[in-house]
Protein backbone atom coordinates (compact mmCIF):
# COMPACT_ATOMS: atom_id res chain seq x y z
CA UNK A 1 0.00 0.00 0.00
CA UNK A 2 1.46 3.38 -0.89
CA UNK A 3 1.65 5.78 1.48
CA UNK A 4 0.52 9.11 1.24
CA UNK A 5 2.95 11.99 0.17
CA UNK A 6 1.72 15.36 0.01
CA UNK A 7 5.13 16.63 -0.89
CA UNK A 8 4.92 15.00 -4.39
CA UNK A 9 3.28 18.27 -6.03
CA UNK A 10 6.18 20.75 -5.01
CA UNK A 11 7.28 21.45 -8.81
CA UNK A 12 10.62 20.89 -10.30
CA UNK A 13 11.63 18.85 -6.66
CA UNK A 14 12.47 15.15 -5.75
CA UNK A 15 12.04 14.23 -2.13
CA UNK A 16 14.87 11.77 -1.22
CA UNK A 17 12.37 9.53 1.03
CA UNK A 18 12.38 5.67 1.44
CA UNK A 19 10.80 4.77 -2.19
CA UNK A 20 13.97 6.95 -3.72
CA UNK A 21 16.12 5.49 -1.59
CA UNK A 22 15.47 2.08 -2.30
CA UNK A 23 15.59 3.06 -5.87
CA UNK A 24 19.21 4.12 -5.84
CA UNK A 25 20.68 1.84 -3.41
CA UNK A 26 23.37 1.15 -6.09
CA UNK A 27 23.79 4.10 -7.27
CA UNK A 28 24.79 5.68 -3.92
CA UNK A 29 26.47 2.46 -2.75
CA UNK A 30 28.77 3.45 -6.12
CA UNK A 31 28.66 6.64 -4.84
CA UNK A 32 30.35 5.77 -1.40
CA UNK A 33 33.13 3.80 -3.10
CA UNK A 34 34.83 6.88 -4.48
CA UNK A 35 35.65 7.84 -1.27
CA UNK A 36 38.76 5.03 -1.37
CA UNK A 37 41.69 6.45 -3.81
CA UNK A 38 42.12 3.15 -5.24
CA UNK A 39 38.28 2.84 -6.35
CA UNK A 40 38.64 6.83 -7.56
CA UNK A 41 41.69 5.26 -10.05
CA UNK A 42 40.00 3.01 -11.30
CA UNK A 43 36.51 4.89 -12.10
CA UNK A 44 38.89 6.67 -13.84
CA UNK A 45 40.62 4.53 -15.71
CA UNK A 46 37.80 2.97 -17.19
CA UNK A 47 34.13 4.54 -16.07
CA UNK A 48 31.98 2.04 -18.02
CA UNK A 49 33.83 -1.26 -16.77
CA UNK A 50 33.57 0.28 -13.22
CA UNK A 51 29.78 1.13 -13.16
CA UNK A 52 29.23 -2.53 -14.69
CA UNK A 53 30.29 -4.07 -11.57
CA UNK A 54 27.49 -2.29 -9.66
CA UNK A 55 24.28 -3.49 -9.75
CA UNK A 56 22.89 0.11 -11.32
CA UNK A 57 19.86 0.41 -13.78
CA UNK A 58 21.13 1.55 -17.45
CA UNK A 59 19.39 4.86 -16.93
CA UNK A 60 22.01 5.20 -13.00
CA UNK A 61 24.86 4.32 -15.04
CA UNK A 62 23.99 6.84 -18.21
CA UNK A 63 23.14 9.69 -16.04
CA UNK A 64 26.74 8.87 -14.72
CA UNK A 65 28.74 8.85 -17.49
CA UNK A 66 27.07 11.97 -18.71
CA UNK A 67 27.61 13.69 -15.34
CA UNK A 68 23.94 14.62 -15.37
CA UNK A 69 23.22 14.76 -11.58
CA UNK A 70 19.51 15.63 -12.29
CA UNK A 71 18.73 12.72 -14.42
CA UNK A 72 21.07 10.90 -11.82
CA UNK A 73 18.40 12.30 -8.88
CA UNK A 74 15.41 10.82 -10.56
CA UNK A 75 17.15 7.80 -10.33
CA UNK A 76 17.19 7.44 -6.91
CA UNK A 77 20.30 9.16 -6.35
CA UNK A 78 20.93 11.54 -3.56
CA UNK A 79 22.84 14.65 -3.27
CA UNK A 80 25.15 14.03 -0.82
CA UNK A 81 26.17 10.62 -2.62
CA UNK A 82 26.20 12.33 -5.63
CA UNK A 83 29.21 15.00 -4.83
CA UNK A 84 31.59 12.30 -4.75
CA UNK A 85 31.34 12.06 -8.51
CA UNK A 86 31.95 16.09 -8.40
CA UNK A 87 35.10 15.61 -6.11
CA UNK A 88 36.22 12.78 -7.66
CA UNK A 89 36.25 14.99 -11.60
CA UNK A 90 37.94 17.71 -9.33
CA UNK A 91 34.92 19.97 -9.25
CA UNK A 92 33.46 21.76 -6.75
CA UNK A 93 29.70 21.72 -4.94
CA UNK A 94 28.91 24.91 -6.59
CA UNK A 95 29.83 23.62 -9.99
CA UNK A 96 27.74 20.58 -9.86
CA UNK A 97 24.39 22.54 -8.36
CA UNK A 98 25.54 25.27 -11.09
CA UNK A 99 25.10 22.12 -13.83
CA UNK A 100 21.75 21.08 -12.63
CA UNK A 101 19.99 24.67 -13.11
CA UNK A 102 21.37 24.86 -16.36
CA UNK A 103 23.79 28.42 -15.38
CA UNK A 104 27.29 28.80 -15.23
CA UNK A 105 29.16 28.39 -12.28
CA UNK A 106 29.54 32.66 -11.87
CA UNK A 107 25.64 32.95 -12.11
CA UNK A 108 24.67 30.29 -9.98
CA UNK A 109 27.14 31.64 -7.36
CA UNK A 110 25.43 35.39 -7.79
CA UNK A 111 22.07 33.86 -7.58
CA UNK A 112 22.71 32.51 -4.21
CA UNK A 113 24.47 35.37 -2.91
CA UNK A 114 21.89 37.76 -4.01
CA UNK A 115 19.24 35.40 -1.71
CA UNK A 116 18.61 32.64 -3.76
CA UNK A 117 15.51 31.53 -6.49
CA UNK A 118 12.57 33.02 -6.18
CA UNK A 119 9.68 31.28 -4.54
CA UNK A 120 7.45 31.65 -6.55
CA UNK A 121 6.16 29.53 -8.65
CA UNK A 122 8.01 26.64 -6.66
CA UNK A 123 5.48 26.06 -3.67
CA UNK A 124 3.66 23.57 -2.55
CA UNK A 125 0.79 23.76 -5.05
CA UNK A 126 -1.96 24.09 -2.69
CA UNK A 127 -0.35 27.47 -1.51
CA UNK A 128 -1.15 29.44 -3.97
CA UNK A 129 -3.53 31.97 -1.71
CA UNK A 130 -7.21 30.63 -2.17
CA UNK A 131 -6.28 27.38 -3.29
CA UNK A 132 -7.38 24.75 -1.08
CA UNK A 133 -4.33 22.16 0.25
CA UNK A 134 -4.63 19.26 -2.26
CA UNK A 135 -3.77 16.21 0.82
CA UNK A 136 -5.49 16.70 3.92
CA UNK A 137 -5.24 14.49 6.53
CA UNK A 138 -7.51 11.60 6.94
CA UNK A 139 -10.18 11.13 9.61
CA UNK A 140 -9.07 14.20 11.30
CA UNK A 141 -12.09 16.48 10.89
CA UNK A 142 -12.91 18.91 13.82
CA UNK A 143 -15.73 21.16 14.37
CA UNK A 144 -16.38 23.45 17.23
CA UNK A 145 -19.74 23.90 18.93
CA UNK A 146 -20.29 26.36 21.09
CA UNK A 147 -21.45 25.72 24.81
């Protein structure tokens, strides 16, 4: 039975929860292993042969070797895994968030000194002003009468 996730309708984001954790297991385990020099070499020395000894979905492995961390996200990847990749190519946190908002590395770094993306248009879609919340909680109806 699925469980109810009222957070799947904020747009353009992917919650890291259990489902998308299960989904990337590999992928992060992979991840993880570039922490070890020796595992770093030989990612290096041959990317494809590496990834093939993890048991990653083509579309993990692809999103990989392209060094597209977004498509990489949908694939159950997270983050924090993900930035070993980044450090491992020498580049640095800002670079790799820079890549997945499609600006350069100067702009993104701007943007987030001058406060960040705008909010709008990136809320929760039930809070909009008069829109009603789209996932209210079950069996939790109150009313008040007066005494």
């Amino acid at each position: 039975m699925a469980l109810d996730k009222p957070y799947l309708d904020v747009p353009g984001t992917t919650i890291f929860d259990a489902e998308q954790s299960r989904k990337g297991y590999w992928l992060n385990q992979f991840c993880m292993s570039l922490m070890k020099a020796e595992n770093r070499a030989a990612f290096k020395a041959d990317e494809r042969a590496y990834l093939d000894q993890w048991a990653m979905t083509e579309e993990q492995k692809q999103g990989v070797l392209t060094r597209d961390l977004n498509r990489c996200i949908a694939a159950g990847g997270n983050i924090y895994f993900l930035a070993k990749i980044g450090a491992t190519d020498g580049k640095s946190f800002q670079y790799m968030a820079a890549t997945m908002t499609g600006m350069t590395q100067d702009e993104y770094a701007a943007m987030m000194l001058a406060g960040g993306r705008s909010a709008e248009g990136n809320r929760h879609l039930g809070e909009d002003g008069d829109a009603q919340p789209q996932h209210q909680p079950q069996g939790q109806a109150h009313t008040h009468k007066g005494t």
